[in-house]
N, C-alpha and C. Protein backbone atom coordinates (compact mmCIF):
# COMPACT_ATOMS: atom_id res chain seq x y z
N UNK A 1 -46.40 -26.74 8.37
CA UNK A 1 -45.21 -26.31 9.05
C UNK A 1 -44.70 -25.04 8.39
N UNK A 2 -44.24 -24.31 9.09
CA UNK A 2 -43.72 -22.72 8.63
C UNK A 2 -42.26 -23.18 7.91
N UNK A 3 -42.08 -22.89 7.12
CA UNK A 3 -40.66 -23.15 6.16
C UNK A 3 -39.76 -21.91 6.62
N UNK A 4 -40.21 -21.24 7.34
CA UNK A 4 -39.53 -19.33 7.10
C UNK A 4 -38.87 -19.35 8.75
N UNK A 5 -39.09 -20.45 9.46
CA UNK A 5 -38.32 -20.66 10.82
C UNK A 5 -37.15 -21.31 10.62
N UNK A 6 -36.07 -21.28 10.78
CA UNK A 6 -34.83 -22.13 10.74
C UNK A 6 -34.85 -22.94 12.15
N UNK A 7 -33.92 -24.18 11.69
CA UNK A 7 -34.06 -25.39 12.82
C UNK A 7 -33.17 -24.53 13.57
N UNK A 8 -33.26 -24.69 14.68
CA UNK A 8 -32.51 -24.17 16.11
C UNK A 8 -31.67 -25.25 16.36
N UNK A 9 -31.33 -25.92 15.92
CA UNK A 9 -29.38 -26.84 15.90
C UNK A 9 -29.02 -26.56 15.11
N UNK A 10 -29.48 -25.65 13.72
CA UNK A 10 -28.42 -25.41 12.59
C UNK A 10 -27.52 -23.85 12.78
N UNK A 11 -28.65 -23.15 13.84
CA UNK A 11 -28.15 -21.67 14.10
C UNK A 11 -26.66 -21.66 14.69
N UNK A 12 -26.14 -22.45 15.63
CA UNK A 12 -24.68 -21.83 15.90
C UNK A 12 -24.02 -22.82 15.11
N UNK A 13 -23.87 -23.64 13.90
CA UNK A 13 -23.14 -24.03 13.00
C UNK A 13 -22.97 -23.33 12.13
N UNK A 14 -24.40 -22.19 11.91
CA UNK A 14 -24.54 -21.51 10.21
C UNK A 14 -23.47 -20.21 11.13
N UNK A 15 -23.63 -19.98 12.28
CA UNK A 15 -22.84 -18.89 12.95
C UNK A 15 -21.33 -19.07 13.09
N UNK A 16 -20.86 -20.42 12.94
CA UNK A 16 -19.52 -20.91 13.28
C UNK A 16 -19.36 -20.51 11.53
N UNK A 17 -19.69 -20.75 10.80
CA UNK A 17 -19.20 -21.27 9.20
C UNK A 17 -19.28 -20.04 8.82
N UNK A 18 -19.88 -18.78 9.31
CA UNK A 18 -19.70 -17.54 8.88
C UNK A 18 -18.54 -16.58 9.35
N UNK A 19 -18.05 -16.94 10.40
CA UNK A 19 -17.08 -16.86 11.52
C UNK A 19 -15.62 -17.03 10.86
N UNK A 20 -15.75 -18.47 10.17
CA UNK A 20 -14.91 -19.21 9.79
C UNK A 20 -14.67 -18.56 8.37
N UNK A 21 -15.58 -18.19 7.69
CA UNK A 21 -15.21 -17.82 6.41
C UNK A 21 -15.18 -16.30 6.20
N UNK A 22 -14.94 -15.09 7.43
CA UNK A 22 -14.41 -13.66 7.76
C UNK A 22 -12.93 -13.92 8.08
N UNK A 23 -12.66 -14.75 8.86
CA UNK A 23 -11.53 -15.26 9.07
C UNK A 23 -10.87 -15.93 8.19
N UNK A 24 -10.87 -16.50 7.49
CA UNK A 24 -10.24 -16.56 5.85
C UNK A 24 -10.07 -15.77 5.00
N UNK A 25 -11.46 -14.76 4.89
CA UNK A 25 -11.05 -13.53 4.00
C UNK A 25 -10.22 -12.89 4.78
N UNK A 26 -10.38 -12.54 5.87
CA UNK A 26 -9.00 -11.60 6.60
C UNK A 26 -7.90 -11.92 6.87
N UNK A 27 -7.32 -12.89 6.77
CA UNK A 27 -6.03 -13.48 6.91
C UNK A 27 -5.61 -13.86 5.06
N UNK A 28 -6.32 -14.25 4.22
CA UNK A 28 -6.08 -13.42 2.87
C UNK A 28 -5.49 -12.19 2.47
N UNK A 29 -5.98 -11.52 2.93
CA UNK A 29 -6.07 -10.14 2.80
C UNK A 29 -4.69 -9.33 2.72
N UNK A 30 -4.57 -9.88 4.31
CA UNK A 30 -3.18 -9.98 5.33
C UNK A 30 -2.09 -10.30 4.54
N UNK A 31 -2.35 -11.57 4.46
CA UNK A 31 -1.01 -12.19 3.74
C UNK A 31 -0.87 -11.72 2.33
N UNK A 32 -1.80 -11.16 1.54
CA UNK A 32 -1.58 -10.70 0.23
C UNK A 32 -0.85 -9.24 0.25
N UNK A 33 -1.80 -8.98 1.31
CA UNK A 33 -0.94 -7.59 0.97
C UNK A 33 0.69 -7.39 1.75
N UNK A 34 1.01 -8.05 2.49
CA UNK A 34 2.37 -8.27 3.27
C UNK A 34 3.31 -8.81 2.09
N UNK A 35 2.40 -9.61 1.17
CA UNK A 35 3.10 -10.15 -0.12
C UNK A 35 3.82 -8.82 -0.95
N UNK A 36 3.13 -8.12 -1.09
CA UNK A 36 3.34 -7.30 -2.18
C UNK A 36 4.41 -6.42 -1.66
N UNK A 37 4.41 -5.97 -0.69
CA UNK A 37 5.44 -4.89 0.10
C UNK A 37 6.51 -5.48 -0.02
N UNK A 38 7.59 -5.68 -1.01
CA UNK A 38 8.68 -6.51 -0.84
C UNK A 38 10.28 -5.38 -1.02
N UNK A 39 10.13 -4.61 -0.89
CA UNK A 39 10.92 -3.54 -1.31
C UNK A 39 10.95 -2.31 -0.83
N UNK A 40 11.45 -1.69 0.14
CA UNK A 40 11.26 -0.41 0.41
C UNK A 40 12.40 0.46 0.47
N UNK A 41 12.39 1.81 -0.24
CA UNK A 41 13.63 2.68 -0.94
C UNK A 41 13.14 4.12 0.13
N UNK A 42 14.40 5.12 0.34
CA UNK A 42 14.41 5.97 0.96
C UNK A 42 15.27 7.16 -0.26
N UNK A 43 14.72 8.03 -0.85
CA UNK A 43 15.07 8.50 -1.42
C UNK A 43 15.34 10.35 -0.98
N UNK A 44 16.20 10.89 -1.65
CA UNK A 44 16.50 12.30 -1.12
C UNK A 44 15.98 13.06 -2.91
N UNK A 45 15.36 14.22 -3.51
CA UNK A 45 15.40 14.94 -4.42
C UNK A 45 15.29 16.19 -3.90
N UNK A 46 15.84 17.21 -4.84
CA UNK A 46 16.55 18.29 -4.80
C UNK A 46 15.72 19.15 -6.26
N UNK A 47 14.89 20.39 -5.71
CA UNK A 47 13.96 20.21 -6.66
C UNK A 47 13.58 21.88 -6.14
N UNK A 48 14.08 23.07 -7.12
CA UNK A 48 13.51 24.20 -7.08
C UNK A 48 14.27 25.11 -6.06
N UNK A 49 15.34 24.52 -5.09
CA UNK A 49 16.61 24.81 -4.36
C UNK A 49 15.84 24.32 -3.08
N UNK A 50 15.29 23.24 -3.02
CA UNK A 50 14.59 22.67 -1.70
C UNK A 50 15.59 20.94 -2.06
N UNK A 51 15.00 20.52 -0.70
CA UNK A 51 15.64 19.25 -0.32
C UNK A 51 14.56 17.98 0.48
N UNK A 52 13.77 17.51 -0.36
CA UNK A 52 13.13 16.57 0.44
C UNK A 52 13.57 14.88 0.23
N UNK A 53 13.50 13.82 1.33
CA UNK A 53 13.95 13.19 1.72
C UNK A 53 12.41 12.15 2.25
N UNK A 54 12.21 11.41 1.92
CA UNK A 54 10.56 10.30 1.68
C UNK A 54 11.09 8.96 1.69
N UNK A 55 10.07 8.02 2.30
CA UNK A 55 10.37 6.83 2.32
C UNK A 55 9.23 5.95 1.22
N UNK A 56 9.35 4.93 0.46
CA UNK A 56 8.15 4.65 -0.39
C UNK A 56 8.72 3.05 -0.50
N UNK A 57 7.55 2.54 -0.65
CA UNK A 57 7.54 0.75 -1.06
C UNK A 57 6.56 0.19 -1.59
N UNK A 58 6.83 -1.06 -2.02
CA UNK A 58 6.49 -1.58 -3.41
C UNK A 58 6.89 -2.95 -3.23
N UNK A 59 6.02 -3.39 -4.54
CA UNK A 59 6.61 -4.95 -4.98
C UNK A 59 8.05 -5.01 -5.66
N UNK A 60 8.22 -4.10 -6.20
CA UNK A 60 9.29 -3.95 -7.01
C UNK A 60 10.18 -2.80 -6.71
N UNK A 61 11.60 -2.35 -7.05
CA UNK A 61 12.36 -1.51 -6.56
C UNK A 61 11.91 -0.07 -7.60
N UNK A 62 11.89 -0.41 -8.44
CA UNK A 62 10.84 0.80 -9.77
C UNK A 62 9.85 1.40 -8.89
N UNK A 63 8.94 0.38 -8.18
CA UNK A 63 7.57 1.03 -8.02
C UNK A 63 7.73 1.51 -6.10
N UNK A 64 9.39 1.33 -5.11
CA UNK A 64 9.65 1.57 -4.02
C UNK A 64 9.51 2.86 -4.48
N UNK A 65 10.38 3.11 -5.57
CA UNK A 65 11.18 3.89 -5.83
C UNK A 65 10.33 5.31 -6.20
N UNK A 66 9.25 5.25 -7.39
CA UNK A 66 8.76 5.96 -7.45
C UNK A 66 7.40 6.57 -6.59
N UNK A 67 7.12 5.32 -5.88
CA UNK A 67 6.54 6.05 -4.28
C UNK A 67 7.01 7.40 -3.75
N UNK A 68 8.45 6.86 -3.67
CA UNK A 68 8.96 7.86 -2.45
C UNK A 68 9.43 9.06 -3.30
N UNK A 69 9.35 9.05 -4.30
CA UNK A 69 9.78 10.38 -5.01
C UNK A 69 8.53 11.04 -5.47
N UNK A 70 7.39 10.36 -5.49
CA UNK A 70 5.92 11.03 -5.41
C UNK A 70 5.71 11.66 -4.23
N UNK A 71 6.45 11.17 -3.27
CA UNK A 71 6.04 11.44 -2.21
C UNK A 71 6.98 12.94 -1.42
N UNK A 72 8.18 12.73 -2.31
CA UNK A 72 9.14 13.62 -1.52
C UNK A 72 8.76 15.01 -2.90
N UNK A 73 8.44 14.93 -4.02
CA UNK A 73 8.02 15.78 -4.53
C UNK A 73 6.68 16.82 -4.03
N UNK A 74 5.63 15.40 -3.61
CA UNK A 74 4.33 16.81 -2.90
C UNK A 74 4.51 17.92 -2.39
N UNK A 75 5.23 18.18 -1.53
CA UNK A 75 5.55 19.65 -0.89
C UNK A 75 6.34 20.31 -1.57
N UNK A 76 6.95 19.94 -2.73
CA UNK A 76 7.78 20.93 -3.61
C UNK A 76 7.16 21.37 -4.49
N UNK A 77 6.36 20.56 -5.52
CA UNK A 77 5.81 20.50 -6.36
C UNK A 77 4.56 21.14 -6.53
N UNK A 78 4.09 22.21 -7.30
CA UNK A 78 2.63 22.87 -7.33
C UNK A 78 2.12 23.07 -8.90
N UNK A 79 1.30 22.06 -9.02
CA UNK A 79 0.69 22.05 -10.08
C UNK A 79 1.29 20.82 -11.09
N UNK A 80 0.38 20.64 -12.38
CA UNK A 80 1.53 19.58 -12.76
C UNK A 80 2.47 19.73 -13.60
N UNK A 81 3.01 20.80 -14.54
CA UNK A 81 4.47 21.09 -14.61
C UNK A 81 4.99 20.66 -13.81
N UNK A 82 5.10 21.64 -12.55
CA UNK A 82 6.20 21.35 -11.39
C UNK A 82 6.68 19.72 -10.56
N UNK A 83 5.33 18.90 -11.19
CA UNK A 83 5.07 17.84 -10.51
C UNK A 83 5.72 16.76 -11.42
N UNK A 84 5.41 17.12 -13.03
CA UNK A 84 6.11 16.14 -13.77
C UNK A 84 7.50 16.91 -13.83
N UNK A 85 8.06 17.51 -13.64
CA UNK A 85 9.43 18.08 -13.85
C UNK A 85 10.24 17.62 -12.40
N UNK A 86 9.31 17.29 -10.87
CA UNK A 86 9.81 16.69 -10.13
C UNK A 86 10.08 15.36 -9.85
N UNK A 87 9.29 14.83 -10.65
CA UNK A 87 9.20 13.67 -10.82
C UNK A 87 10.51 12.86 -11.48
N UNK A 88 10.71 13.83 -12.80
CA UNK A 88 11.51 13.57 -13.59
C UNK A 88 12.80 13.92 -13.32
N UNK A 89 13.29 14.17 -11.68
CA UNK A 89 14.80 14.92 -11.07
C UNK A 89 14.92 13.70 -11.05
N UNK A 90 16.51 13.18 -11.19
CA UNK A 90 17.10 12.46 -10.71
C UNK A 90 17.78 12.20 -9.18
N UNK A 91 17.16 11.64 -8.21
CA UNK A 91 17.37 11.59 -6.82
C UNK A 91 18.87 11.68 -6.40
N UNK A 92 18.96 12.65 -5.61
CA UNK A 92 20.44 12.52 -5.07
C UNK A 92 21.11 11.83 -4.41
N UNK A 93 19.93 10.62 -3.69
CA UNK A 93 20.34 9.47 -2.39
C UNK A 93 19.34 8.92 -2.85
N UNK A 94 19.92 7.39 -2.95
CA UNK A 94 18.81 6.34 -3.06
C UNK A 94 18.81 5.39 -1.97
N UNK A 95 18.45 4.95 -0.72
CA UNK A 95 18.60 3.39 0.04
C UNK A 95 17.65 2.63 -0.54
N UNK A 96 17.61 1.20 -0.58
CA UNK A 96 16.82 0.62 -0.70
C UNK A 96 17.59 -0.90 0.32
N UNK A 97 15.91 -1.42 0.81
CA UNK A 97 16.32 -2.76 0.94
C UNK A 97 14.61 -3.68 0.73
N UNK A 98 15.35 -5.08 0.71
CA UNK A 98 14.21 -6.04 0.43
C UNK A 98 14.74 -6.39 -0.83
């Protein structure tokens, strides 16, 4: 008997159980990362006589926080002087919720 043929009643079970276990990793996935987003801050910095205004989120209000000021710095900021010195402004508007 050929060992290298699979039984033909095990094929749409081994197809269901593979099905079944993409669909677990992806709804994992889902819910982990929906986990982590628990915080999101809207921040304004003022940086070189410009004014940018970014939204950023996080698990934590620290890490909303410094999203959105990574984020509202990019277009001001050129090079990394300018980038750690934007970094390091103190925001003129903070929202946060979560």
């Amino acid at each position: 008997m050929n060992k290298a043929r699979q039984d033909p009643a095990r094929r749409p079970w081994r197809a269901l159980a593979l099905i079944v276990a993409i669909a677990a990793l992806g709804g994992t996935l889902v819910v982990s990362s929906l986990r982590t987003v628990q915080v999101e801050c809207e921040l304004c910095v003022e940086f070189r006589g410009q004014r940018q205004c970014r939204t950023g989120s996080g698990a934590t209000r620290e890490d909303a926080m410094s999203a959105a000021q990574r984020a509202a710095c990019a277009p001001m900021a050129f090079g990394m002087d300018q980038d750690i010195a934007c970094s390091n402004t103190v925001p003129r508007q903070v929202q946060c919720t979560g």
